[in-house]
C-alpha atoms as a PDB file:
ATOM      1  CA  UNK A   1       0.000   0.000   0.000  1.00  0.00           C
ATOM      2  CA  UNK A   2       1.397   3.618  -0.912  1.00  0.00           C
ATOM      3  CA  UNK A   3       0.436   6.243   2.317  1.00  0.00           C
ATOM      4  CA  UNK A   4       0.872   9.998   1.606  1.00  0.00           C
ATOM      5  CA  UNK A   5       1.946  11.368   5.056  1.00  0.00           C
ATOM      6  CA  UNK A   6       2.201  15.586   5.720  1.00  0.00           C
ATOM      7  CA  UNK A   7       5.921  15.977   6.797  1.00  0.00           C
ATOM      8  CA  UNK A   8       4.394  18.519  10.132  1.00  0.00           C
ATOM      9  CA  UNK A   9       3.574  14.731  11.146  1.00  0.00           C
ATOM     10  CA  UNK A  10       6.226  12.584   9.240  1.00  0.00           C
ATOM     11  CA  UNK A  11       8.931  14.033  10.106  1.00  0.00           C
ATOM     12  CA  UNK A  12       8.972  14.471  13.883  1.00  0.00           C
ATOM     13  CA  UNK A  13       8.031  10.604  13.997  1.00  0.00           C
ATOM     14  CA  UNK A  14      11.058   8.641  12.124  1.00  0.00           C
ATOM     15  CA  UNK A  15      11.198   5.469  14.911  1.00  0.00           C
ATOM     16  CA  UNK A  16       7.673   4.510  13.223  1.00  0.00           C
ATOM     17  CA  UNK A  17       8.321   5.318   9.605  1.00  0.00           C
ATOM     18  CA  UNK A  18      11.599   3.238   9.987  1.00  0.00           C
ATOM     19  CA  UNK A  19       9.210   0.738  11.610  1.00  0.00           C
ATOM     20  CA  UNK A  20       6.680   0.649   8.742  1.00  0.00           C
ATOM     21  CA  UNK A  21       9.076   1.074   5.709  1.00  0.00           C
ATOM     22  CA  UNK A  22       9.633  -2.545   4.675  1.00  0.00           C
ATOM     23  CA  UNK A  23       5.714  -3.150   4.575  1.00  0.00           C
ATOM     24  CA  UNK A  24       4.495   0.339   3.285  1.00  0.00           C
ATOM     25  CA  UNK A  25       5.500   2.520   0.342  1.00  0.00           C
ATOM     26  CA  UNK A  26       5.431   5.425   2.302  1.00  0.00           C
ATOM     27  CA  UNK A  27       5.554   9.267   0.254  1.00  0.00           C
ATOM     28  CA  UNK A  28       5.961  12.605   2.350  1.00  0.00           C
ATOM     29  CA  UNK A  29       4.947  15.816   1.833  1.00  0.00           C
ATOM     30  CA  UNK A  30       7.552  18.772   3.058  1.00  0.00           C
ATOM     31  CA  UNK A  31       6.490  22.346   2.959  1.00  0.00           C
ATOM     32  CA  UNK A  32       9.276  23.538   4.998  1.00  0.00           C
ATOM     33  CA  UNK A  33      12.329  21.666   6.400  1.00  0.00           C
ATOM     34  CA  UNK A  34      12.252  21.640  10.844  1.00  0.00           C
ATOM     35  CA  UNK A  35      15.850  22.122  10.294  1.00  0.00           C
ATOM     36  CA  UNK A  36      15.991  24.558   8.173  1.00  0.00           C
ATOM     37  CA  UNK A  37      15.588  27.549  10.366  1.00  0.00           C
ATOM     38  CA  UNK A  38      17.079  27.994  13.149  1.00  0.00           C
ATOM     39  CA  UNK A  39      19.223  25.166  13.368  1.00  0.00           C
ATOM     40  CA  UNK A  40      17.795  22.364  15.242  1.00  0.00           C
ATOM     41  CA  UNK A  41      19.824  19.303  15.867  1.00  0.00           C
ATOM     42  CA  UNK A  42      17.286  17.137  17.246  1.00  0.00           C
ATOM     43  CA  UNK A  43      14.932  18.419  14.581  1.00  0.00           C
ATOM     44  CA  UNK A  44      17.503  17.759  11.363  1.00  0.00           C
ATOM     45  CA  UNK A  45      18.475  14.726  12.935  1.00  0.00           C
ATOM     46  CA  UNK A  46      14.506  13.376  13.132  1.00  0.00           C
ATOM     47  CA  UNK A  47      13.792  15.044   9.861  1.00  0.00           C
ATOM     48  CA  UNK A  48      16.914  13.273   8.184  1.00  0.00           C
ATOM     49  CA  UNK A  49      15.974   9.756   9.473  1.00  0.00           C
ATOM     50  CA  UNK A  50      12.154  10.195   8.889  1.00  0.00           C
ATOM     51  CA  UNK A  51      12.980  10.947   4.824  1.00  0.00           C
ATOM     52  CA  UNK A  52      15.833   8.746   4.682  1.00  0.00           C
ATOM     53  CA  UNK A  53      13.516   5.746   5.626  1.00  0.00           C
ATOM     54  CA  UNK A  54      10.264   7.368   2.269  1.00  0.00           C
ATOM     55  CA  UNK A  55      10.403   6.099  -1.039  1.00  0.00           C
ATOM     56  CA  UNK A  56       9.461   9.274  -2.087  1.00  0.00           C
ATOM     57  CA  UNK A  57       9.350  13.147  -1.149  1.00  0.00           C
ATOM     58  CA  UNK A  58       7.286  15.503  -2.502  1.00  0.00           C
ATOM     59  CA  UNK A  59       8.389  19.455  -1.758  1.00  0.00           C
ATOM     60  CA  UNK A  60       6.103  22.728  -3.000  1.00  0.00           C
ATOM     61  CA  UNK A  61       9.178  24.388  -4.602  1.00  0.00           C
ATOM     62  CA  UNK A  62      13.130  23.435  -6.421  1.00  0.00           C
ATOM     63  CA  UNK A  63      14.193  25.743  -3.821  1.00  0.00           C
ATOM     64  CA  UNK A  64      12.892  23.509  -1.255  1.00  0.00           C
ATOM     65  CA  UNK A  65      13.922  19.970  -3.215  1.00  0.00           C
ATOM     66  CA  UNK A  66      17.567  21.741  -3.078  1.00  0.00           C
ATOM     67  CA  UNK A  67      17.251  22.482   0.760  1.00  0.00           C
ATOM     68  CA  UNK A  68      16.171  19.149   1.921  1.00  0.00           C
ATOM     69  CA  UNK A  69      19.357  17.727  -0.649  1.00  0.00           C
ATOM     70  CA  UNK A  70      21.952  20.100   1.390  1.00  0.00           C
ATOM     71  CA  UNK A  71      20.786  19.652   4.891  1.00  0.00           C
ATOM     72  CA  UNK A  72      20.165  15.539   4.447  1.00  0.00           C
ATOM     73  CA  UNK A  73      22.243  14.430   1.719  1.00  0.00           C
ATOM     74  CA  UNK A  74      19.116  12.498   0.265  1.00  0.00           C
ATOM     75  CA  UNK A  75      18.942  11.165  -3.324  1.00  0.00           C
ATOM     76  CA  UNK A  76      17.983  13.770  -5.527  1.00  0.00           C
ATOM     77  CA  UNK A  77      15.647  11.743  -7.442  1.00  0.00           C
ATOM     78  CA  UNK A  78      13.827  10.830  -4.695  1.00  0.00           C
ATOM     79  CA  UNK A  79      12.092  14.305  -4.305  1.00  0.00           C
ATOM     80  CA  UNK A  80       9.693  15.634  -6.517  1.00  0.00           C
ATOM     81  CA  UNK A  81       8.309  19.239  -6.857  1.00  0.00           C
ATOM     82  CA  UNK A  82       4.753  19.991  -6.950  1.00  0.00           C
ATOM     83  CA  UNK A  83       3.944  23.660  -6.902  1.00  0.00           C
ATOM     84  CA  UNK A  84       1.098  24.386  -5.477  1.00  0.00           C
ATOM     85  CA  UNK A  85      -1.761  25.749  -7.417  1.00  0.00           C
ATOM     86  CA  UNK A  86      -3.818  28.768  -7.622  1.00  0.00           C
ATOM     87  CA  UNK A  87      -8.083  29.415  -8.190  1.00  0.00           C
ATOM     88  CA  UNK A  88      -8.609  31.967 -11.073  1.00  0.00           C
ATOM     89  CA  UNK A  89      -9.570  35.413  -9.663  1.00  0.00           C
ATOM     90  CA  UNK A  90     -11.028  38.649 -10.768  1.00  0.00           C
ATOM     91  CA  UNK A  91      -8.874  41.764 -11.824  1.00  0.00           C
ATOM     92  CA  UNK A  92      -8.346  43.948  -8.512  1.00  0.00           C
ATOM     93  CA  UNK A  93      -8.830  47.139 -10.156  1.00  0.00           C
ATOM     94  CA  UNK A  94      -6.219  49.113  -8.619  1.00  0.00           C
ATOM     95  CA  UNK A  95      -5.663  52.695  -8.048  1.00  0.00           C
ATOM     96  CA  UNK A  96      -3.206  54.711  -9.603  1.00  0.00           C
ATOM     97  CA  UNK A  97      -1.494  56.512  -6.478  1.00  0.00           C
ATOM     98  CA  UNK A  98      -0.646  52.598  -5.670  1.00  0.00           C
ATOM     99  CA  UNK A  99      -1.008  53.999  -2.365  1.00  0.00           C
ATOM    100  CA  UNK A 100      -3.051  50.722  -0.391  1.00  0.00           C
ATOM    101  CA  UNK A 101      -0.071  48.365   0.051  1.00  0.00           C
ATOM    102  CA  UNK A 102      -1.292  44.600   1.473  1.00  0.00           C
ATOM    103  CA  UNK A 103       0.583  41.774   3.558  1.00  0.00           C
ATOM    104  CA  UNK A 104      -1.269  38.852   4.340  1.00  0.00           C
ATOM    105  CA  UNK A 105       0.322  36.150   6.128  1.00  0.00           C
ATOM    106  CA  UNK A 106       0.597  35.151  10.173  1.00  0.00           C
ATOM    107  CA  UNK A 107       1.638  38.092  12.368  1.00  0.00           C
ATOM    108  CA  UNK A 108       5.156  35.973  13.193  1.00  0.00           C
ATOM    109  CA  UNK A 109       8.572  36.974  13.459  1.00  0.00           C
ATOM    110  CA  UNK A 110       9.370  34.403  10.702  1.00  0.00           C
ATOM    111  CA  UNK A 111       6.741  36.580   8.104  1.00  0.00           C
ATOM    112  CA  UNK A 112       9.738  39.833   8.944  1.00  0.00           C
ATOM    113  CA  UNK A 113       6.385  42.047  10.261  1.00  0.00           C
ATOM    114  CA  UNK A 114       8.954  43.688  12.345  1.00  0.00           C
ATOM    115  CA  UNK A 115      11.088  44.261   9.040  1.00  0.00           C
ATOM    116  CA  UNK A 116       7.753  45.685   7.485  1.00  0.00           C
ATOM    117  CA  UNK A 117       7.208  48.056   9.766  1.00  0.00           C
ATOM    118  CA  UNK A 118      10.759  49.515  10.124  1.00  0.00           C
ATOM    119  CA  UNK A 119      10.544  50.025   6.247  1.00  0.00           C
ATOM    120  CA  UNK A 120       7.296  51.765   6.642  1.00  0.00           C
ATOM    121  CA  UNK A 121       8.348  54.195   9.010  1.00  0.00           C
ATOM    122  CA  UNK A 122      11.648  54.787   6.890  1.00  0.00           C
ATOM    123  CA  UNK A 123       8.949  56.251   4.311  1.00  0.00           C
ATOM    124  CA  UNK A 124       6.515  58.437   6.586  1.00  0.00           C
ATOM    125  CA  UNK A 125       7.010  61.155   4.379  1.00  0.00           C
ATOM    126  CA  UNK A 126       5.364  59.469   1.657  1.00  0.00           C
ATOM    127  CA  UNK A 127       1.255  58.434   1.722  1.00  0.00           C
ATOM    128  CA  UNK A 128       0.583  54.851   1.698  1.00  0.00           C
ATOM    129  CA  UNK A 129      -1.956  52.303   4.061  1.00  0.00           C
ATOM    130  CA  UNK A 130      -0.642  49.290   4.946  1.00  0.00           C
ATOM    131  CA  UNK A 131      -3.618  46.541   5.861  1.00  0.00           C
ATOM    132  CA  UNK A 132      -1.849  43.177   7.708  1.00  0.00           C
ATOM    133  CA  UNK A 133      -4.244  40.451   7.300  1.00  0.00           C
ATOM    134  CA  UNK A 134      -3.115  37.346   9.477  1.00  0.00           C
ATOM    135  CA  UNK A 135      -3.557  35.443  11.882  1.00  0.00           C
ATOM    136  CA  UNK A 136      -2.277  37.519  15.838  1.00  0.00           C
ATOM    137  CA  UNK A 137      -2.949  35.198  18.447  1.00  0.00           C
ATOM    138  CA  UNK A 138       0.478  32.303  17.015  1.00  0.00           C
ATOM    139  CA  UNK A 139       2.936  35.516  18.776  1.00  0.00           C
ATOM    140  CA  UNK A 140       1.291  37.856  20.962  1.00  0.00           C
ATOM    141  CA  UNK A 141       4.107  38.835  22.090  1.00  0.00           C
ATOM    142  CA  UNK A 142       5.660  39.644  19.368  1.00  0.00           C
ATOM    143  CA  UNK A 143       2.061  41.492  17.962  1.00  0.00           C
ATOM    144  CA  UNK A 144       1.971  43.629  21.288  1.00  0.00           C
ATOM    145  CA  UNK A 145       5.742  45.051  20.254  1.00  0.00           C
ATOM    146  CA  UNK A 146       4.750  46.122  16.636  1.00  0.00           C
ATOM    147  CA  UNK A 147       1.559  47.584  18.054  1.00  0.00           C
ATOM    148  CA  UNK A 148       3.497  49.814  20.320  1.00  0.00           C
ATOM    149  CA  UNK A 149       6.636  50.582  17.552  1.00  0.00           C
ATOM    150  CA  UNK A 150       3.640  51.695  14.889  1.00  0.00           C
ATOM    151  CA  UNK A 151       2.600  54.006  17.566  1.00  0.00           C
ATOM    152  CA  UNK A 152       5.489  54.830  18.375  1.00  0.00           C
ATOM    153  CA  UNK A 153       6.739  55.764  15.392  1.00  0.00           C
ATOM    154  CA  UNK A 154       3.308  57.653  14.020  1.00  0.00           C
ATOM    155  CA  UNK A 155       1.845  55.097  12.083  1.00  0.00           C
ATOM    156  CA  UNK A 156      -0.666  53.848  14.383  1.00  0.00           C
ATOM    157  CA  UNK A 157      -3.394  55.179  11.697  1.00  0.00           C
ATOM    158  CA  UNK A 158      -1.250  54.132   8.746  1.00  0.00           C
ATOM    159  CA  UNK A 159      -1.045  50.331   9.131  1.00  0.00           C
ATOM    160  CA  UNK A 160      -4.043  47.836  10.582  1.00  0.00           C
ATOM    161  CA  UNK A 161      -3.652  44.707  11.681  1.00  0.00           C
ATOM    162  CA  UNK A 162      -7.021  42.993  10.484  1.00  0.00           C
ATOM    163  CA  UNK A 163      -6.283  39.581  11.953  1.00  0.00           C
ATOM    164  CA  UNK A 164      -7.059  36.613   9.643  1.00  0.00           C
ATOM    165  CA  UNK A 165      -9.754  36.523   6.782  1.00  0.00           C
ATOM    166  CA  UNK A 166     -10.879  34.023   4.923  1.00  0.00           C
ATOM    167  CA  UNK A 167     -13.142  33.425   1.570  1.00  0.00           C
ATOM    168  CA  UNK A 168     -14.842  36.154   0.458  1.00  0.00           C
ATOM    169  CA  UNK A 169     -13.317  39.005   3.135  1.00  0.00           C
ATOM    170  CA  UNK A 170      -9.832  37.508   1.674  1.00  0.00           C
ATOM    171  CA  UNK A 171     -11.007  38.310  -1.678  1.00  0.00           C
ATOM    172  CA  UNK A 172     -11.679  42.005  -0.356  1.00  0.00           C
ATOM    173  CA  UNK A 173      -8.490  42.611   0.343  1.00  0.00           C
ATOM    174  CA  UNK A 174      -6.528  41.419  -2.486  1.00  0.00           C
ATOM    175  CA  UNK A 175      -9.522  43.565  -4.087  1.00  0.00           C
ATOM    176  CA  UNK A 176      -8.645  46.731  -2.550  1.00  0.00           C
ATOM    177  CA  UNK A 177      -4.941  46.457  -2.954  1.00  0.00           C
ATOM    178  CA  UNK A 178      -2.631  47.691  -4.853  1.00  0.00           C
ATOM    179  CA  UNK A 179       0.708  45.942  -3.953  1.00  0.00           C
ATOM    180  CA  UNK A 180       1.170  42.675  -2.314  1.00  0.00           C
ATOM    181  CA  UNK A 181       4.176  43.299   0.619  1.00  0.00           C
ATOM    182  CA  UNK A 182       6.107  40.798   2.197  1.00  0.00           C
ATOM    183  CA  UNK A 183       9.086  40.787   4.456  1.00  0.00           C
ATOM    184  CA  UNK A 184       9.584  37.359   5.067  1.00  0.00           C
ATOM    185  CA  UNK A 185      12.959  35.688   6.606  1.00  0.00           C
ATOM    186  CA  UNK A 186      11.980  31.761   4.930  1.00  0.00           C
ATOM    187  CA  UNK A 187       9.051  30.908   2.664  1.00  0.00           C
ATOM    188  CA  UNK A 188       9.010  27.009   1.016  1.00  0.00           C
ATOM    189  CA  UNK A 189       6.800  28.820  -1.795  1.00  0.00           C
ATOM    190  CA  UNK A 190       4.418  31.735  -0.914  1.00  0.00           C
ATOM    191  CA  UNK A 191       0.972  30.816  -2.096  1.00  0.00           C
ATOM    192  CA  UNK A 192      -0.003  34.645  -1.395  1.00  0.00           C
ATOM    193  CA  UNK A 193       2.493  35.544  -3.981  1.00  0.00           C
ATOM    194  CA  UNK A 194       0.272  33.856  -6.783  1.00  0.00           C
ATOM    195  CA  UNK A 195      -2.858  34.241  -5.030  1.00  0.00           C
ATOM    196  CA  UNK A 196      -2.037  38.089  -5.335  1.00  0.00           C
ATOM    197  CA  UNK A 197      -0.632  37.642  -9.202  1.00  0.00           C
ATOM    198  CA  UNK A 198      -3.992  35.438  -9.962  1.00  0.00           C
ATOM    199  CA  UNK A 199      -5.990  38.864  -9.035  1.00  0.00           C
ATOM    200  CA  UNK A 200      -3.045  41.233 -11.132  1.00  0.00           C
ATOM    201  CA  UNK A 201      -1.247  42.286  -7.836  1.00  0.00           C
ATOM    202  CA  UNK A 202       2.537  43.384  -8.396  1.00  0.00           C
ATOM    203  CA  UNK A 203       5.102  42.168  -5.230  1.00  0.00           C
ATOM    204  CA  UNK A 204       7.692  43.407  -3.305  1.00  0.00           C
ATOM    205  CA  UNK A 205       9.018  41.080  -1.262  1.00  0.00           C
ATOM    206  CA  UNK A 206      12.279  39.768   0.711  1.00  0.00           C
ATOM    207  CA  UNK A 207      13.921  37.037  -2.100  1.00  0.00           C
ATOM    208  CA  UNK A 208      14.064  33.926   0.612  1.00  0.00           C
ATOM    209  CA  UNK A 209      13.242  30.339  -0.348  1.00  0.00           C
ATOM    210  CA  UNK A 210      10.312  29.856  -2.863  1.00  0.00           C
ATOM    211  CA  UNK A 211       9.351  33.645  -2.878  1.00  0.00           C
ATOM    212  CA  UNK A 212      11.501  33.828  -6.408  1.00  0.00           C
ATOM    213  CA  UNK A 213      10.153  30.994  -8.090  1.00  0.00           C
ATOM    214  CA  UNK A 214       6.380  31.771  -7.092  1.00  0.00           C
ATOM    215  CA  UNK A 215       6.809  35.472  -8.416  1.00  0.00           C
ATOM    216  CA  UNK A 216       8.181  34.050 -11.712  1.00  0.00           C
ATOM    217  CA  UNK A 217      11.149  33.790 -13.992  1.00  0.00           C
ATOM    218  CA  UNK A 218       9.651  35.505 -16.916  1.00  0.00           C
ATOM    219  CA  UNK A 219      11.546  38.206 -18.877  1.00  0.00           C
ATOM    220  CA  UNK A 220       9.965  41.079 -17.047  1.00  0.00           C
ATOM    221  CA  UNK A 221       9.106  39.847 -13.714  1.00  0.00           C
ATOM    222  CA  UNK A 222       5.738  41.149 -11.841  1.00  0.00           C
ATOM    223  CA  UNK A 223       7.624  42.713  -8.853  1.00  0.00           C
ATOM    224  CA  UNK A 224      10.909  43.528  -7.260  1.00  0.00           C
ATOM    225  CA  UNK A 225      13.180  40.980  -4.839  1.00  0.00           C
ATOM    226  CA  UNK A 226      15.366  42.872  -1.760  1.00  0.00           C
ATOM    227  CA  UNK A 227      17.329  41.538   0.654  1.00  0.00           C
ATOM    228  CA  UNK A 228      16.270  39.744   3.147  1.00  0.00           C
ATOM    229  CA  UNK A 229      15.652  41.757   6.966  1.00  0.00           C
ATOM    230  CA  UNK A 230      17.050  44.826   5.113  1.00  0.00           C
ATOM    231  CA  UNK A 231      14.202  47.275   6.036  1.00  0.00           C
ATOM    232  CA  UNK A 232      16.519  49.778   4.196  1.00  0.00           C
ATOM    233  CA  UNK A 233      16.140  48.227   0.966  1.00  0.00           C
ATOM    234  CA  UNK A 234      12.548  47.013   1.257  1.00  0.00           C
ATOM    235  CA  UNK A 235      11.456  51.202   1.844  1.00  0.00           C
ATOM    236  CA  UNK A 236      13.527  51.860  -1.245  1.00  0.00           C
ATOM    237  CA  UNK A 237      11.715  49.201  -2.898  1.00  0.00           C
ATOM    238  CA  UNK A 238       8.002  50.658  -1.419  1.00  0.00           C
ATOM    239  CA  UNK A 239       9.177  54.243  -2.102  1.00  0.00           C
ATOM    240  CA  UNK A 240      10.421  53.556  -6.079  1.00  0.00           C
ATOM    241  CA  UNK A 241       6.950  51.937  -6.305  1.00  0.00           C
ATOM    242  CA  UNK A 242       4.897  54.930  -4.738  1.00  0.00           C
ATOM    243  CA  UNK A 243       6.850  57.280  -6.699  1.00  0.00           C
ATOM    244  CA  UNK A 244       7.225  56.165 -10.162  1.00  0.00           C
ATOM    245  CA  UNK A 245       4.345  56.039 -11.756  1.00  0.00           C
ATOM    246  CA  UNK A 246       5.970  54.002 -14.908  1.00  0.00           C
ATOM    247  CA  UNK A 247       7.417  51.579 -12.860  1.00  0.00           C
ATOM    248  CA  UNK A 248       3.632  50.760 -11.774  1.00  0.00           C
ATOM    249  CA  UNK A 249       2.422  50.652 -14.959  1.00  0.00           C
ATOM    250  CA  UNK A 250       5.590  47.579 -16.124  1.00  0.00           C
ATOM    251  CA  UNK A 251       4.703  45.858 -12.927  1.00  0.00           C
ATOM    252  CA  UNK A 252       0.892  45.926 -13.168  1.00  0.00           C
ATOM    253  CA  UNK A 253       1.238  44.776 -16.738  1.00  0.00           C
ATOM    254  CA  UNK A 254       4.054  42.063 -15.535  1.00  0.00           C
ATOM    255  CA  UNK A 255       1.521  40.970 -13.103  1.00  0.00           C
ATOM    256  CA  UNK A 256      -1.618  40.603 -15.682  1.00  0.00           C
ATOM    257  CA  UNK A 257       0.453  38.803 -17.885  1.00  0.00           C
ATOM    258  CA  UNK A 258       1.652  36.111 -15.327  1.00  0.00           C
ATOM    259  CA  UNK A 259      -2.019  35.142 -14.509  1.00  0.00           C
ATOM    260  CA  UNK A 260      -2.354  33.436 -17.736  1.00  0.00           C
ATOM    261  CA  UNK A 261       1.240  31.162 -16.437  1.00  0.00           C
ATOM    262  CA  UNK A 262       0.035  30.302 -13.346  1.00  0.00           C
ATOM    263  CA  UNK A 263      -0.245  26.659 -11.744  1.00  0.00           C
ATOM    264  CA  UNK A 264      -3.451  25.575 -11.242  1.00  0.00           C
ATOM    265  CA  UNK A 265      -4.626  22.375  -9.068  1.00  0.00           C
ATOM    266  CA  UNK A 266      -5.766  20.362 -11.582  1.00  0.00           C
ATOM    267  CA  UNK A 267      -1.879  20.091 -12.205  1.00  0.00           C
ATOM    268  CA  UNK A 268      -0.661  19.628  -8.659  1.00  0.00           C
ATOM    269  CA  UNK A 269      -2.357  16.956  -8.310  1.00  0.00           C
ATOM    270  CA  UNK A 270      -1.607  15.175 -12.015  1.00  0.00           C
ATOM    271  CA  UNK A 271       2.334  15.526  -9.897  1.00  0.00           C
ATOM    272  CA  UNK A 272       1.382  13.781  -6.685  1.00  0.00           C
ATOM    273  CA  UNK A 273      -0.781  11.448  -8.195  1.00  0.00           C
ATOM    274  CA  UNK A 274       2.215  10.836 -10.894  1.00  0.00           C
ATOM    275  CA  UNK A 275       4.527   9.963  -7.835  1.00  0.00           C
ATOM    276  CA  UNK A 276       2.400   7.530  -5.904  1.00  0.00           C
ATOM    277  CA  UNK A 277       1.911   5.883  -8.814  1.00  0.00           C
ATOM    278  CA  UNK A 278       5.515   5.386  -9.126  1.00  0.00           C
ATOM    279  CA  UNK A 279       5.696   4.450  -5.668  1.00  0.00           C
ATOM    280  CA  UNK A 280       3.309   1.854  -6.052  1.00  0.00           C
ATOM    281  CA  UNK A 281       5.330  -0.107  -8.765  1.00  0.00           C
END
């Protein structure tokens, strides 16, 4: 029998994947290596015997498939990419000041919030709204600190954090935005890249992990990549986009194009069901 297993699960549990490999073909999904960040022993170590004992990996991105081969040595045939598709969306019309900027992920330290913020307040001068829409109950802690810091720092009326939304108040906010931000320190792929490029969102975002290859390789790419926790560069990025009108218009006609290239599920699937099949034989 083949059994798909979610690496959360699989990989924190190698004594009974070891136990069960000789009788099952077992195949495990990774989104993000445990011991990829920040360096875990007991996590690589668990991780490492847990896919060492598979017949098969399956990762969301190359850059993740390349991770997994540095930290664990595994065979790279053994891991298979399957990016993880997109629904088709309507056009978010836009605005031409570009002025409603958009993050949407889990208020974390991992998602760089902090990062976000210290860009914003590096362009004060300059009009913008920033909406967060995430989850803030994973680091409260860590939400309480940028609530104080945006006060601190002026922008208390300047950037809301929303807390999650789903469905169709998701869809309102891609709707109403005009630039999909994110300042993450490690992404495995960054489904709200292409959820944002589905809708004709440009990016700016920190160019970690999977970021680049969910934005795109095409010739004129819908967005710009800074350095990772670099707030310095990521307000350059924000202000070149706020004040260059023609710079808006390349990226918002980037971005329409690379709707028409994106992955959809239909062909996510065709890849995992393409590798238990192979596991099977």
């Amino acid at each position: 029998a083949v059994v798909l297993l979610d690496g959360l699960i699989a990989s924190t549990a190698p004594e009974v994947l070891v136990s069960q490999a000789s009788r099952l073909r077992l195949v495990v999904l990774v989104h993000m290596p445990l011991g990829h960040r920040p360096p875990d022993g007991d996590a690589r170590r668990r991780e490492r015997a847990a896919l060492a004992a598979v017949t098969a990996t399956v990762t969301t991105s190359a850059w993740t498939r390349r991770r997994l081969v540095e930290l664990y040595d595994l065979p790279r045939r053994r891991i298979h990419v399957a990016e993880p598709g997109v629904e088709p969306a309507e056009m978010a019309p836009g605005s031409e000041p570009g002025e409603e900027l958009l993050c949407v992920g889990a208020v974390t330290f991992e998602k760089g919030h902090d990062v976000l913020l210290e860009a914003l307040a590096s362009i004060a001068s300059l009009s913008w709204h920033c909406a967060c829409v995430g989850s803030l109950d994973r680091d409260p802690a860590f939400v309480e600190r940028l609530r104080r810091r945006s006060l601190d720092a002026g922008l208390g009326e300047r950037v809301s954090f929303l807390g999650p939304r789903t469905g169709a108040d998701l869809d309102r906010s891609y709707a109403s935005a005009d630039l999909l931000v994110l300042a993450s320190r490690a992404e495995s792929y960054g489904m709200v890249v292409t959820e944002a490029l589905a809708r004709g969102l440009p990016i700016v975002a920190a160019e970690v992990g999977g970021l680049v290859e969910a934005l795109g390789e095409a010739r004129t790419r819908p967005g710009l990549l800074v350095a990772p926790e670099d707030p310095a560069a990521l307000g350059r990025a924000l202000g070149a986009w706020l004040g260059d009108p023609e710079l808006r218009a390349r990226l918002r006609r980037a971005a329409r194009d690379r709707r028409h290239s994106l992955p959809r599920w239909s062909t996510t699937a065709s890849v995992v069901a393409g590798v238990l099949a192979e596991a099977s034989r």
